[in-house]
Protein backbone atom coordinates (compact mmCIF):
# COMPACT_ATOMS: atom_id res chain seq x y z
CA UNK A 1 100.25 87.24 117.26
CA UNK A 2 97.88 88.56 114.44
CA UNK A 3 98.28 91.56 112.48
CA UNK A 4 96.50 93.67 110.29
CA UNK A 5 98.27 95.77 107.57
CA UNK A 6 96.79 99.40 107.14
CA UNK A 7 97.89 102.23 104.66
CA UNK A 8 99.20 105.53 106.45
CA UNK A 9 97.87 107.76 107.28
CA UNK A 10 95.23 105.79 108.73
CA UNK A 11 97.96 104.13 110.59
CA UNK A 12 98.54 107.29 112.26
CA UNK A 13 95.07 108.07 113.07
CA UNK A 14 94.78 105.13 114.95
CA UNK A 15 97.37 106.02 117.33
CA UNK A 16 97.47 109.84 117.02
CA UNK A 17 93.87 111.09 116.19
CA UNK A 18 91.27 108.88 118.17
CA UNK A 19 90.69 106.67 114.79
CA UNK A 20 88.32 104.09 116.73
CA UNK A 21 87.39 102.38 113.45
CA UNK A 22 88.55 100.37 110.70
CA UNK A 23 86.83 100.00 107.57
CA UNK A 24 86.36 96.36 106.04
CA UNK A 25 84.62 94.80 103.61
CA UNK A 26 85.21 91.66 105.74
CA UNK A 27 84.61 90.29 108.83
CA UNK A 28 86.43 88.24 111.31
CA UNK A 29 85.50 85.76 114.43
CA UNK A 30 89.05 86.95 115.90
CA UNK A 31 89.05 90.07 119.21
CA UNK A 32 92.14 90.35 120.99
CA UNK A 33 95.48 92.01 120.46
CA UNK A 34 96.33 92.88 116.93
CA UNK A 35 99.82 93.94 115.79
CA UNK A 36 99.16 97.12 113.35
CA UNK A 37 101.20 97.06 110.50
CA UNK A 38 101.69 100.01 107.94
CA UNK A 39 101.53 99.37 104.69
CA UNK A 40 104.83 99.89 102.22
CA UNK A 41 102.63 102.69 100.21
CA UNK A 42 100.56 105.31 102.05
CA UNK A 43 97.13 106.07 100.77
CA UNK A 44 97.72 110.04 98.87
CA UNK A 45 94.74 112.10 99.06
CA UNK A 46 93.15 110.45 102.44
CA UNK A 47 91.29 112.73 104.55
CA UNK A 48 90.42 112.60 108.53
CA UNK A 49 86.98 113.77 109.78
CA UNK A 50 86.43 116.79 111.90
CA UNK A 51 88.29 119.12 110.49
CA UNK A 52 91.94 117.24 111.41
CA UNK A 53 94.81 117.37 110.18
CA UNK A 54 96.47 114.83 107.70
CA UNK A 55 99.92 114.97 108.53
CA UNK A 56 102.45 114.77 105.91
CA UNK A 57 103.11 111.29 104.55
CA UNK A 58 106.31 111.26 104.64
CA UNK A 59 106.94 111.79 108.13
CA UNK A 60 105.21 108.40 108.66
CA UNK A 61 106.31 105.45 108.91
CA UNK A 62 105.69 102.21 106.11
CA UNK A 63 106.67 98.52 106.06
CA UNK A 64 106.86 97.97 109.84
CA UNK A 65 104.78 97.06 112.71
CA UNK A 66 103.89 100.57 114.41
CA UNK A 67 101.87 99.35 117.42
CA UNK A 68 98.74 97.46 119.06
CA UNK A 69 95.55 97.68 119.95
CA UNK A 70 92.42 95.45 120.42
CA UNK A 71 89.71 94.19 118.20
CA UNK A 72 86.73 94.83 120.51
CA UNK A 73 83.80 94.19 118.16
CA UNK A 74 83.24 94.48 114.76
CA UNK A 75 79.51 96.31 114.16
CA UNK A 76 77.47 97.53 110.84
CA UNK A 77 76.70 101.02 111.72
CA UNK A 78 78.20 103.18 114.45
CA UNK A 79 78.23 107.23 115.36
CA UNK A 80 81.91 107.25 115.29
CA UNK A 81 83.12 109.83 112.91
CA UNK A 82 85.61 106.94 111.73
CA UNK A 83 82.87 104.54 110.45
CA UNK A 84 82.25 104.75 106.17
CA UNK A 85 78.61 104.11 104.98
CA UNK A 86 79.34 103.25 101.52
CA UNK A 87 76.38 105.58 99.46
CA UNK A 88 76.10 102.02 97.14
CA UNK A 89 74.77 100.17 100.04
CA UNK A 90 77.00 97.60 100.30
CA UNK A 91 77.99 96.25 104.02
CA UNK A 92 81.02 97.98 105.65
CA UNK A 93 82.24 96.30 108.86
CA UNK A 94 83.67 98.53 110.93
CA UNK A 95 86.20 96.79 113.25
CA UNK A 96 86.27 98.50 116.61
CA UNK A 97 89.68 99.30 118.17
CA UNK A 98 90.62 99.99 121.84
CA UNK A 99 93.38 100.35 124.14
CA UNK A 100 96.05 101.81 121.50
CA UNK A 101 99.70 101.67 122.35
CA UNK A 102 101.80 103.13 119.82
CA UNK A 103 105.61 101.55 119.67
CA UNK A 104 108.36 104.16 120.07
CA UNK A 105 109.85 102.30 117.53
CA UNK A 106 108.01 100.53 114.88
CA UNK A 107 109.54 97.34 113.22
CA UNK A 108 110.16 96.80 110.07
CA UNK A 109 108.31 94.30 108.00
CA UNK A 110 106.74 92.98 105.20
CA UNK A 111 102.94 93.09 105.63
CA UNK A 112 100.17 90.83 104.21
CA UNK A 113 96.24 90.89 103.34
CA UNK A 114 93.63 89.54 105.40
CA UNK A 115 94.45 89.20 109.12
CA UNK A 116 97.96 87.29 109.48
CA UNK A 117 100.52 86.06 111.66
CA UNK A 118 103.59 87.90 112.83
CA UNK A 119 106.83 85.75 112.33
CA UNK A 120 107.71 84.99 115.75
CA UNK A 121 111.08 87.56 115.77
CA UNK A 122 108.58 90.12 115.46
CA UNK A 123 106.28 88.87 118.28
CA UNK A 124 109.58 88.54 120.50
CA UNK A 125 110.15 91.93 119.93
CA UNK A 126 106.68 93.23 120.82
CA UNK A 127 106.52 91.24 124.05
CA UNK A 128 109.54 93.23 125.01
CA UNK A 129 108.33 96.78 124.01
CA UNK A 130 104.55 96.47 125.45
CA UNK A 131 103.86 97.78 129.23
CA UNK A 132 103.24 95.47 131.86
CA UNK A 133 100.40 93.63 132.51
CA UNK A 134 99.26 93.79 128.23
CA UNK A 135 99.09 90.39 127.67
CA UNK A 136 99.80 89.66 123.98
């Protein structure tokens, strides 16, 4: 399975605050399931639009695979309150996500740049904590 490691608390946003976008500066042929990973060091000072709520970082968790969701597209401009324009006008690629499932209880692991694959322990134990009929 691939993963994607993101800082907290963007990590959270994605499963707790409707975060339907995430920044890149690179793109990817890959849509499917992606394992989201949090990264072992939060990003301090991160804001969410609209007015929410950043919760405190260290309620969150780092260095372990939180949950899933699917890489639907990947676009150049969108209206979601998620998506950065970078004011130097260099391209952002904002990955869209979908379908969210957040584990009860994240696994702990080491995370990696770029999109990457998930030892398969860690797959094993997603399979097992997934509903039916997500096909990972």
């Amino acid at each position: 399975m691939k993963a994607l490691t993101i800082k907290q608390p963007w990590v959270n946003a994605i499963f707790r605050a409707g975060k339907d976008i995430e920044n890149r500066t690179w793109q990817t042929s890959y849509r499917g399931w992606l394992a989201i990973h949090s990264a072992g060091q939060p990003r301090r000072g991160a804001m969410y639009p609209l007015g929410l709520v950043v919760p405190s970082l260290s309620t969150l968790d780092c260095s372990a695979v939180c949950g899933i969701v699917r890489l639907v597209d990947i676009v150049e401009d969108s209206d979601s309150p998620w998506y950065y324009r970078p004011e130097d006008g260099s391209t952002n690629f904002g990955w869209v996500l979908a379908d969210p499932i957040q584990f009860d209880r994240p696994i702990k692991c080491k995370g990696k740049l770029n999109l990457w694959n998930l030892p398969e322990d860690i797959t094993d134990q997603i399979s097992q904590m997934v509903p039916d009929g997500v096909f990972i």
